[in-house]
PDB file of N, CA and C in Angstrom:
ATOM      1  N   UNK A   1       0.842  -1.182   0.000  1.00  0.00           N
ATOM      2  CA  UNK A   1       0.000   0.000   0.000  1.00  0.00           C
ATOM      3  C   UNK A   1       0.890   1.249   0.000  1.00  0.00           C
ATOM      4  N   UNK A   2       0.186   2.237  -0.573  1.00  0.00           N
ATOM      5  CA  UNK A   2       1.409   3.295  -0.542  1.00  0.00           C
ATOM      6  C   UNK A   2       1.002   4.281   0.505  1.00  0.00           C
ATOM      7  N   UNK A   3       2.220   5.099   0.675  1.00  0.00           N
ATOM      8  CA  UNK A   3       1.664   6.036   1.956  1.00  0.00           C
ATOM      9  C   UNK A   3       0.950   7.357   1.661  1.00  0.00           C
ATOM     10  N   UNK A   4       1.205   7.704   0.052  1.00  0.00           N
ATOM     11  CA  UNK A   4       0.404   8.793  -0.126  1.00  0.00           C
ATOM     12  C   UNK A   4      -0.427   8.807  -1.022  1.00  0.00           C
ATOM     13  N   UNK A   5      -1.598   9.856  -0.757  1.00  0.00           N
ATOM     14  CA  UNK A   5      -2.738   9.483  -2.268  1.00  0.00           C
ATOM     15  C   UNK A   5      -2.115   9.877  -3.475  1.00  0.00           C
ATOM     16  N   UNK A   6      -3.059   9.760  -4.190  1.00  0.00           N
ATOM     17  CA  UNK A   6      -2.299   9.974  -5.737  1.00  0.00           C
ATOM     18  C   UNK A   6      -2.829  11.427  -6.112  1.00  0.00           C
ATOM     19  N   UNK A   7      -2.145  12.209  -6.649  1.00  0.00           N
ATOM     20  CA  UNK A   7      -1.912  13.706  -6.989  1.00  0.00           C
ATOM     21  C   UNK A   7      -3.636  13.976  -7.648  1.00  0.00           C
ATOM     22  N   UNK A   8      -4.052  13.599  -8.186  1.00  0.00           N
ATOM     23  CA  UNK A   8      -5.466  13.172  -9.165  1.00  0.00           C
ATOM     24  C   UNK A   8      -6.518  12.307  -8.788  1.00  0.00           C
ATOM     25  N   UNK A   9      -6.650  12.488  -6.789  1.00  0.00           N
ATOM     26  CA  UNK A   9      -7.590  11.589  -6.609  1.00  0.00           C
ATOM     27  C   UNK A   9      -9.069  11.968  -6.721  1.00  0.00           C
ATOM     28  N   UNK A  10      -9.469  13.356  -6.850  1.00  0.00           N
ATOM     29  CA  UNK A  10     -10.610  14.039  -7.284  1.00  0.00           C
ATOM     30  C   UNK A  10     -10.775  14.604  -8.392  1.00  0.00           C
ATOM     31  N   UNK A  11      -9.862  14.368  -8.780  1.00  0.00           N
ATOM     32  CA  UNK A  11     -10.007  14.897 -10.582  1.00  0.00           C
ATOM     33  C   UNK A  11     -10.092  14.136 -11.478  1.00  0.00           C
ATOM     34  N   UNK A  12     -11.387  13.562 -11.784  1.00  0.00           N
ATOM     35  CA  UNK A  12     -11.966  12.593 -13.010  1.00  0.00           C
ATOM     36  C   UNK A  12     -11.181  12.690 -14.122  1.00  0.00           C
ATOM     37  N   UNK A  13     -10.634  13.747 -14.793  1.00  0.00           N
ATOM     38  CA  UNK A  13     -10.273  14.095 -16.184  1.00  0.00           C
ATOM     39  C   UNK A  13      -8.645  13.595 -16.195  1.00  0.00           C
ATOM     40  N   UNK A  14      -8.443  13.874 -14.725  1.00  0.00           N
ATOM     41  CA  UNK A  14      -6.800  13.366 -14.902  1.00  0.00           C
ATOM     42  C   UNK A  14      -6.293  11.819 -14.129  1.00  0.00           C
ATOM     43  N   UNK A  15      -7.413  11.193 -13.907  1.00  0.00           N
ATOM     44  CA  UNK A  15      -7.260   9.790 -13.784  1.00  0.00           C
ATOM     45  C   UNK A  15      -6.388   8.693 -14.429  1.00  0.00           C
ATOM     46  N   UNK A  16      -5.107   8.529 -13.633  1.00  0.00           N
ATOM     47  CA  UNK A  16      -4.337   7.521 -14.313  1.00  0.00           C
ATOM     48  C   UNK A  16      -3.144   8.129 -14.568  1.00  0.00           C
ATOM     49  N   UNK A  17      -3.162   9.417 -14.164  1.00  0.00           N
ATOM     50  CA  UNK A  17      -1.627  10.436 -14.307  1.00  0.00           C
ATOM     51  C   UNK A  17      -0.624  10.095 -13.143  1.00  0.00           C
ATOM     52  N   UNK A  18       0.440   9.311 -13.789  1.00  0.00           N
ATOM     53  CA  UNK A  18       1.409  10.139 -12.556  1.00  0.00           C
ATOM     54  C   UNK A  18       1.874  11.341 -12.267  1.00  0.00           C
ATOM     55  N   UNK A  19       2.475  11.217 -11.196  1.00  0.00           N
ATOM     56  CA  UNK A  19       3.306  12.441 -10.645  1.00  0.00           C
ATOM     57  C   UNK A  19       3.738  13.201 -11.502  1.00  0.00           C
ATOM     58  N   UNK A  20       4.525  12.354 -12.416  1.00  0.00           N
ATOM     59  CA  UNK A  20       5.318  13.270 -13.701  1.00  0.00           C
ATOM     60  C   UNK A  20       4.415  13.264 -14.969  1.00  0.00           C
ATOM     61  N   UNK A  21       3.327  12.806 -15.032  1.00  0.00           N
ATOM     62  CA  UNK A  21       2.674  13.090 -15.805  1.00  0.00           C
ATOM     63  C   UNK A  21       1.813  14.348 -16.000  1.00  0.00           C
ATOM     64  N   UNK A  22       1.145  14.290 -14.539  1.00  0.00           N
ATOM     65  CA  UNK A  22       0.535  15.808 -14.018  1.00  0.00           C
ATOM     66  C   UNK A  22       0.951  16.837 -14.204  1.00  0.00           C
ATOM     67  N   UNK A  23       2.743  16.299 -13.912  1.00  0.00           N
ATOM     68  CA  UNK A  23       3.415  17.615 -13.800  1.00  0.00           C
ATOM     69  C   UNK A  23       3.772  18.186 -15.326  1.00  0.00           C
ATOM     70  N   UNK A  24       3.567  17.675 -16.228  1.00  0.00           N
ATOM     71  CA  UNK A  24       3.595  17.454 -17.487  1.00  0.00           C
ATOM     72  C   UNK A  24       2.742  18.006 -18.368  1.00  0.00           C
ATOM     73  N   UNK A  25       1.093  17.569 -17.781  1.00  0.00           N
ATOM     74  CA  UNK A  25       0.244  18.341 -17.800  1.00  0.00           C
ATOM     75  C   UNK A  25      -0.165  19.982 -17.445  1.00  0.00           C
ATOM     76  N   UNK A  26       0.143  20.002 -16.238  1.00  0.00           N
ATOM     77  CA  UNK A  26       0.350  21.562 -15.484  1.00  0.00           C
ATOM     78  C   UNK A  26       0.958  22.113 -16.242  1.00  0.00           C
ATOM     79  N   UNK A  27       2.164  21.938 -17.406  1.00  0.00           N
ATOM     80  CA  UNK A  27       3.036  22.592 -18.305  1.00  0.00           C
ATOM     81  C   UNK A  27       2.083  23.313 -19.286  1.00  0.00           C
ATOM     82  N   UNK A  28       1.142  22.263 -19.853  1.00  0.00           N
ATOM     83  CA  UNK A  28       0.525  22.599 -20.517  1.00  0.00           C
ATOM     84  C   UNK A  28      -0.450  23.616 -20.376  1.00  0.00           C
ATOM     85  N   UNK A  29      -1.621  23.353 -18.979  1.00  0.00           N
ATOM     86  CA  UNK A  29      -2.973  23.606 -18.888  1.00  0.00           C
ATOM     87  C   UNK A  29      -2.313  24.922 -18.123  1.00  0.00           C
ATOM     88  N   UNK A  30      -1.421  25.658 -17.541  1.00  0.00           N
ATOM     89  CA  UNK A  30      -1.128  26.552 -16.971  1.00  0.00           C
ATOM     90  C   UNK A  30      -0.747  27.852 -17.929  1.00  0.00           C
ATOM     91  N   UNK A  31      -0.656  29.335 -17.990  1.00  0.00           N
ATOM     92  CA  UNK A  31      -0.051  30.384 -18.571  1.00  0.00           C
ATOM     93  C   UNK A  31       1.344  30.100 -18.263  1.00  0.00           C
ATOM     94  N   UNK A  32       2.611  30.959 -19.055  1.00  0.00           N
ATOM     95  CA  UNK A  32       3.885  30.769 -18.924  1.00  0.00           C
ATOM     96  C   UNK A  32       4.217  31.694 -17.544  1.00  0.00           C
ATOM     97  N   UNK A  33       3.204  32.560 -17.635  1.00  0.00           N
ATOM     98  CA  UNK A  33       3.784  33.880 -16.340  1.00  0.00           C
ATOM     99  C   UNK A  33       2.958  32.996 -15.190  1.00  0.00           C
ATOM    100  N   UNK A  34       2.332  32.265 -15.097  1.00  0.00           N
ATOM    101  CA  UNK A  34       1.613  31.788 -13.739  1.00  0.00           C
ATOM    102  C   UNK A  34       2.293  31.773 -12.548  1.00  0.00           C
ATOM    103  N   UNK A  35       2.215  31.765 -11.399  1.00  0.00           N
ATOM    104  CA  UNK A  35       2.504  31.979 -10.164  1.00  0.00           C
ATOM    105  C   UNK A  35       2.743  30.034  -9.479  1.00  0.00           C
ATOM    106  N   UNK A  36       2.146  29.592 -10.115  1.00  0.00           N
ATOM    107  CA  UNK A  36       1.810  28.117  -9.772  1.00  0.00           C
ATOM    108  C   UNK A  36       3.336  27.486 -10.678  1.00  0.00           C
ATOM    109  N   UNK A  37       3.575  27.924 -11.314  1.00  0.00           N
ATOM    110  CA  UNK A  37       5.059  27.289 -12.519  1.00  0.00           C
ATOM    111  C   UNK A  37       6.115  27.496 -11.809  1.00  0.00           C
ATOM    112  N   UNK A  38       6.194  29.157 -10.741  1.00  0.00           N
ATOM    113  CA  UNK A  38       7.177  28.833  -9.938  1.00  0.00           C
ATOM    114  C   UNK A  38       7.837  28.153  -8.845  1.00  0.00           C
ATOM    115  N   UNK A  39       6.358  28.160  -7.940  1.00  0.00           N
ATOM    116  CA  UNK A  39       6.571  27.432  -7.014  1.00  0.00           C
ATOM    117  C   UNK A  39       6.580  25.709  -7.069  1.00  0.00           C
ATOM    118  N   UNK A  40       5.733  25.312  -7.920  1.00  0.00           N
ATOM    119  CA  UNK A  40       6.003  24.020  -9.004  1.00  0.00           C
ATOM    120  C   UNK A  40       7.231  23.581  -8.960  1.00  0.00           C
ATOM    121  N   UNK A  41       8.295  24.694  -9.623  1.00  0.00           N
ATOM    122  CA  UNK A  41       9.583  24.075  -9.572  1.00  0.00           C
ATOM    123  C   UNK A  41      10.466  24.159  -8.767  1.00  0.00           C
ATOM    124  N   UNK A  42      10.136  25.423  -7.693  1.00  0.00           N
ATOM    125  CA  UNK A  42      10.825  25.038  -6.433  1.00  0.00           C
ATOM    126  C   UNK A  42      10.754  23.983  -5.266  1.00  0.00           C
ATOM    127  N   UNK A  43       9.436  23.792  -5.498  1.00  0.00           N
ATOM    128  CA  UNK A  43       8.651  22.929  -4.450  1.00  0.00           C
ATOM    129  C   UNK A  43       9.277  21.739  -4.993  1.00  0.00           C
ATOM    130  N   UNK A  44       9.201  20.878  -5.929  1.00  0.00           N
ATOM    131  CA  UNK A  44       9.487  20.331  -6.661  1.00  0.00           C
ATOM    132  C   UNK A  44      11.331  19.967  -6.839  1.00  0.00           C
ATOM    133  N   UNK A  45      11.901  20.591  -6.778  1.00  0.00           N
ATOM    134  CA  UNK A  45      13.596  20.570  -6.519  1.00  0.00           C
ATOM    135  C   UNK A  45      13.910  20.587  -5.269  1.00  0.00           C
ATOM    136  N   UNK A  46      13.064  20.325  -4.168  1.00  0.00           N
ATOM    137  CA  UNK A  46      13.222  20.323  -2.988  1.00  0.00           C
ATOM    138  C   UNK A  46      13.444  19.025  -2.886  1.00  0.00           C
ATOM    139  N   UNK A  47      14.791  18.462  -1.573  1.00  0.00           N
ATOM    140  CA  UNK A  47      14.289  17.126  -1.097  1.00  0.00           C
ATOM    141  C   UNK A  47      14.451  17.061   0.117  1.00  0.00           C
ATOM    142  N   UNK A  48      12.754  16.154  -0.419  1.00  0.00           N
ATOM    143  CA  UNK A  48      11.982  15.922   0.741  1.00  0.00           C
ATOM    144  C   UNK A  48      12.023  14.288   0.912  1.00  0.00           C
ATOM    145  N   UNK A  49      13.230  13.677   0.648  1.00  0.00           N
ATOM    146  CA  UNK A  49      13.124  12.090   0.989  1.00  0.00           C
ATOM    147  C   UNK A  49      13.271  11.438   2.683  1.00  0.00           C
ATOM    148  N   UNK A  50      13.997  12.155   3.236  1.00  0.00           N
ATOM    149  CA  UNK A  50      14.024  12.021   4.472  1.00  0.00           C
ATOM    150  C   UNK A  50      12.687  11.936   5.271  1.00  0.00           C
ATOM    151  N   UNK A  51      12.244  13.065   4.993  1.00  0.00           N
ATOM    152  CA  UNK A  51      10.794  13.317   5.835  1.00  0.00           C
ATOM    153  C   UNK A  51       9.545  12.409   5.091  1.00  0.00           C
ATOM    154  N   UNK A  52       9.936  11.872   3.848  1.00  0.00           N
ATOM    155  CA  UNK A  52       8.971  11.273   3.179  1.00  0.00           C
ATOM    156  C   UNK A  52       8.977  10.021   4.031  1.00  0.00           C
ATOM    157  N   UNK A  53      10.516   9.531   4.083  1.00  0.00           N
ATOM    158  CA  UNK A  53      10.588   8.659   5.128  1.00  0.00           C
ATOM    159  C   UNK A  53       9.655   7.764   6.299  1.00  0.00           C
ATOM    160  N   UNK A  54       9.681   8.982   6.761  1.00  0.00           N
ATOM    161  CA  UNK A  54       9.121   8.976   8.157  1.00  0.00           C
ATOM    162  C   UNK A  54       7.846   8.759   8.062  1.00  0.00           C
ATOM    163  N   UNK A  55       6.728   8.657   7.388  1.00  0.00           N
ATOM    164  CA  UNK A  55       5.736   8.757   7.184  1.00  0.00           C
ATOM    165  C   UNK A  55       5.443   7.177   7.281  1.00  0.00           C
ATOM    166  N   UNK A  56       3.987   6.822   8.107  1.00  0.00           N
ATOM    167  CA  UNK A  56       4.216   5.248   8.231  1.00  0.00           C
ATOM    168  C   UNK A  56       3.239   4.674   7.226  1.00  0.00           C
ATOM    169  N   UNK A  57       3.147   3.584   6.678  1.00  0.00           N
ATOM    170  CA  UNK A  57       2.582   2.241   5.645  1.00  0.00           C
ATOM    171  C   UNK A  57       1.023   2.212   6.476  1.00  0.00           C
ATOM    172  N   UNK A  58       1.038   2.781   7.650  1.00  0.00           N
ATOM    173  CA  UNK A  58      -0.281   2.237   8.959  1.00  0.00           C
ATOM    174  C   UNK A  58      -1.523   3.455   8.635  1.00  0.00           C
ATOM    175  N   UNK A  59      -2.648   3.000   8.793  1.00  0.00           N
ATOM    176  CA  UNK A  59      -3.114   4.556   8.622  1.00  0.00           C
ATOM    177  C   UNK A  59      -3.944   4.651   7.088  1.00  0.00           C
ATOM    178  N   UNK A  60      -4.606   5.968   7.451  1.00  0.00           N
ATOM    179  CA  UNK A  60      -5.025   6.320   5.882  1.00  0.00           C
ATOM    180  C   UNK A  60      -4.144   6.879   5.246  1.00  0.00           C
ATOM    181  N   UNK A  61      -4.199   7.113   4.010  1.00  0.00           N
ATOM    182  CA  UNK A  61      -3.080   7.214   3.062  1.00  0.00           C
ATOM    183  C   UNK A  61      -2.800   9.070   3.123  1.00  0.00           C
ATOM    184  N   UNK A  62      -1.980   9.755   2.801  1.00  0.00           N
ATOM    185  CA  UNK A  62      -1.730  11.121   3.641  1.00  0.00           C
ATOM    186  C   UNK A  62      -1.599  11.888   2.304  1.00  0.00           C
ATOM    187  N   UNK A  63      -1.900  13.104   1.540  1.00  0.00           N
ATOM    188  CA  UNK A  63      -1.402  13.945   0.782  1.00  0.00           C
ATOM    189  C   UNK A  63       0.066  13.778   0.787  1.00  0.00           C
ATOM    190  N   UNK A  64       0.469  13.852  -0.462  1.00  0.00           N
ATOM    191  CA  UNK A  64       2.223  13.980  -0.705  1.00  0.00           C
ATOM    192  C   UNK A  64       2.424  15.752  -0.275  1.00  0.00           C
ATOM    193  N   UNK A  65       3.507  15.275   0.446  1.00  0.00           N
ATOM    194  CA  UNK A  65       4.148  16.712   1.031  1.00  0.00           C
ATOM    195  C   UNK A  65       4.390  17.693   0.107  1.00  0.00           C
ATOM    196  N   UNK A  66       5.031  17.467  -1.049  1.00  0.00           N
ATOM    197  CA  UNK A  66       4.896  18.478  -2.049  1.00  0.00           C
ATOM    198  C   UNK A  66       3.747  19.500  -2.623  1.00  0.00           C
ATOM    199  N   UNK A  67       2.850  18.274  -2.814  1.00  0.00           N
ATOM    200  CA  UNK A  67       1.351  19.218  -3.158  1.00  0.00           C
ATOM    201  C   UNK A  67       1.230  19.759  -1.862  1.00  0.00           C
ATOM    202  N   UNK A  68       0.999  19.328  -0.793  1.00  0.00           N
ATOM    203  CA  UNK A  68       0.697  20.466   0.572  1.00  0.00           C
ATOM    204  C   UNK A  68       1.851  21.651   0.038  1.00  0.00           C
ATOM    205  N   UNK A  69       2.991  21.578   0.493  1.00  0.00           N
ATOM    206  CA  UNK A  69       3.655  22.576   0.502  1.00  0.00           C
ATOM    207  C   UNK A  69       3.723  23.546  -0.804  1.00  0.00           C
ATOM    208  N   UNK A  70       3.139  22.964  -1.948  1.00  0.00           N
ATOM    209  CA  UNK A  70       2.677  23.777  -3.373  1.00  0.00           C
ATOM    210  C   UNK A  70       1.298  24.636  -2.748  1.00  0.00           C
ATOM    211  N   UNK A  71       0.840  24.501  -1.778  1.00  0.00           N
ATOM    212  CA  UNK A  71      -0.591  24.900  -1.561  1.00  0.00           C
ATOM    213  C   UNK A  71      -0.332  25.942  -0.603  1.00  0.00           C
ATOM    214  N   UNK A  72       0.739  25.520   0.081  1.00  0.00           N
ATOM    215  CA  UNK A  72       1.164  26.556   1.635  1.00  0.00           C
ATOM    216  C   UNK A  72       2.214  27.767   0.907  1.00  0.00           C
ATOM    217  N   UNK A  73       2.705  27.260  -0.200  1.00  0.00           N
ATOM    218  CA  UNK A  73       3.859  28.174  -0.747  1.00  0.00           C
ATOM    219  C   UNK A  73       2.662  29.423  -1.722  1.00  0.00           C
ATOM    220  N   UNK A  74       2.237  28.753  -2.276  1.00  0.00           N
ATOM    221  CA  UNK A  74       0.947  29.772  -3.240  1.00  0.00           C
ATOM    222  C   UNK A  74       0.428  30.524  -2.003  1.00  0.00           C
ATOM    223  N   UNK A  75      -0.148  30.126  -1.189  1.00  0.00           N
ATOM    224  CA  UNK A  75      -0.937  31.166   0.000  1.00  0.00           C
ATOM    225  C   UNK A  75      -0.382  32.114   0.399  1.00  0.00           C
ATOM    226  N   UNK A  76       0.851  31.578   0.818  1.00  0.00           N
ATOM    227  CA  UNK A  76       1.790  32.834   1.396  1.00  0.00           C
ATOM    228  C   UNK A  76       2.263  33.734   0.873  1.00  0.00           C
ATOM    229  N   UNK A  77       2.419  33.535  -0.900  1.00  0.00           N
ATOM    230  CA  UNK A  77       2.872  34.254  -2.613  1.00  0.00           C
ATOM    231  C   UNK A  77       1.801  35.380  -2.297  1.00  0.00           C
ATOM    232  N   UNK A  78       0.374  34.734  -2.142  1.00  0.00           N
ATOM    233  CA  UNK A  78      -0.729  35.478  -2.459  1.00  0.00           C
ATOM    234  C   UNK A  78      -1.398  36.586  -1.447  1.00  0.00           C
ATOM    235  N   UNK A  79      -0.710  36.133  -0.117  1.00  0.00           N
ATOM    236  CA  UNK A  79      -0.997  36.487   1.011  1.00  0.00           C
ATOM    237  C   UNK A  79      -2.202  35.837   2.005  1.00  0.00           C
ATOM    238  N   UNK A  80      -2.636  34.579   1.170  1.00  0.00           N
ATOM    239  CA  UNK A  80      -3.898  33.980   1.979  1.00  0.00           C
ATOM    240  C   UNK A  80      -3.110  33.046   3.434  1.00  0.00           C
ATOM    241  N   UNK A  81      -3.844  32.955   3.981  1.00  0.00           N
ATOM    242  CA  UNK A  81      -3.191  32.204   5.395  1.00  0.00           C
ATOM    243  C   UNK A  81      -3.747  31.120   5.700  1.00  0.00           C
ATOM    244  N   UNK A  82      -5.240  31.834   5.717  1.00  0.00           N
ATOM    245  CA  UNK A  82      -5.986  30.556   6.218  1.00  0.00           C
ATOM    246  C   UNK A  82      -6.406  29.370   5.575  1.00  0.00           C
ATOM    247  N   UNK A  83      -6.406  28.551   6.323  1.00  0.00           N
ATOM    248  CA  UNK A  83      -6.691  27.021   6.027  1.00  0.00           C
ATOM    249  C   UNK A  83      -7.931  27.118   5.315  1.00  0.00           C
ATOM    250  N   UNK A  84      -8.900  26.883   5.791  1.00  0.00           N
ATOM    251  CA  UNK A  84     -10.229  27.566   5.183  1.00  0.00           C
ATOM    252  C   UNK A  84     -10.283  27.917   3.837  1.00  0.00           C
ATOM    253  N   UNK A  85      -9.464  29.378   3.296  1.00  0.00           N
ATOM    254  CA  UNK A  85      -9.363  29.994   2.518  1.00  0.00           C
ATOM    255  C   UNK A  85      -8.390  29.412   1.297  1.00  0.00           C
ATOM    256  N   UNK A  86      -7.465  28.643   1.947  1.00  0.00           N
ATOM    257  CA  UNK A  86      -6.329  28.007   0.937  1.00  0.00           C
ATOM    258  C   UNK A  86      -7.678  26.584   0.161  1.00  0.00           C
ATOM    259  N   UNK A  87      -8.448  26.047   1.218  1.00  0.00           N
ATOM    260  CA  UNK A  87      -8.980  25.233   0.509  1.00  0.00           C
ATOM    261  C   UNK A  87     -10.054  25.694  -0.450  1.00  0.00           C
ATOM    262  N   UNK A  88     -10.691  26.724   0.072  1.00  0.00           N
ATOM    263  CA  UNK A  88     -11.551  27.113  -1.308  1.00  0.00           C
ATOM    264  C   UNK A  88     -11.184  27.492  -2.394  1.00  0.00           C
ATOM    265  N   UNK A  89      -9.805  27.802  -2.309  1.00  0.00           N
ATOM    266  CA  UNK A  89      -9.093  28.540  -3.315  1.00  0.00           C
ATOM    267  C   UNK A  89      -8.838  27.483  -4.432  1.00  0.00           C
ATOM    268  N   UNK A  90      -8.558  26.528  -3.545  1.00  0.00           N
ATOM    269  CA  UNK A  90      -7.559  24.938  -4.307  1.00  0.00           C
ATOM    270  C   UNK A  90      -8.941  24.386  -4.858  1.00  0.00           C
ATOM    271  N   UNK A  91     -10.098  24.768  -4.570  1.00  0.00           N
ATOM    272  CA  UNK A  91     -11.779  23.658  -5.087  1.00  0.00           C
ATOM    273  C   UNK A  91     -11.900  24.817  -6.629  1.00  0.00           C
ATOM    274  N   UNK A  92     -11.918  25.863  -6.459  1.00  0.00           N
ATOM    275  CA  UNK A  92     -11.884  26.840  -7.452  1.00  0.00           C
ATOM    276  C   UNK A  92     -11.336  27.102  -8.628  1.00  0.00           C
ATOM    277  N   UNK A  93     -10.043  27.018  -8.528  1.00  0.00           N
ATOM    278  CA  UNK A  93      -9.129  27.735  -9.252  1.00  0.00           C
ATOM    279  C   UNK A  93      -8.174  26.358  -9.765  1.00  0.00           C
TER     280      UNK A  93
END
């Protein structure tokens, strides 16, 4: 079992994408000036294997740390904070 869901677990249209496929996609379905392309590739050149680590097999399966931190890095770009607000943003947009 794996420890994290898959990047496309509510999105019908992108069913069956990996990681690098999505990310592949996002190339596409995004503008070149977007705000989401940067943090994409910082978030993204980060490593996070250590802490991925740690994460246990037990349990329900957890968001990959990257997409969180793609979500916490955009909020803070944008100035949104709240939890609340980051999620309506992420159902929306």
């Amino acid at each position: 079992m794996a420890k994290f869901k898959p990047f496309h677990e509510f999105q019908k249209p992108l069913m069956g994408f990996t990681p690098e496929a999505f990310l592949d996609y996002v190339e596409t379905a995004l503008p070149k000036d977007h705000l989401c392309r940067v943090v994409k590739e910082v978030v993204f050149s980060l490593d996070t294997e250590a802490t991925e680590a740690k994460y246990s097999f037990l349990g329900q399966r957890t968001y990959h740390q990257k997409l969180l931190l793609s979500v916490l890095f955009c909020g803070y770009a944008t100035g949104v904070r709240s939890s609340r607000k980051l999620a309506k943003r992420c159902l929306r947009e």
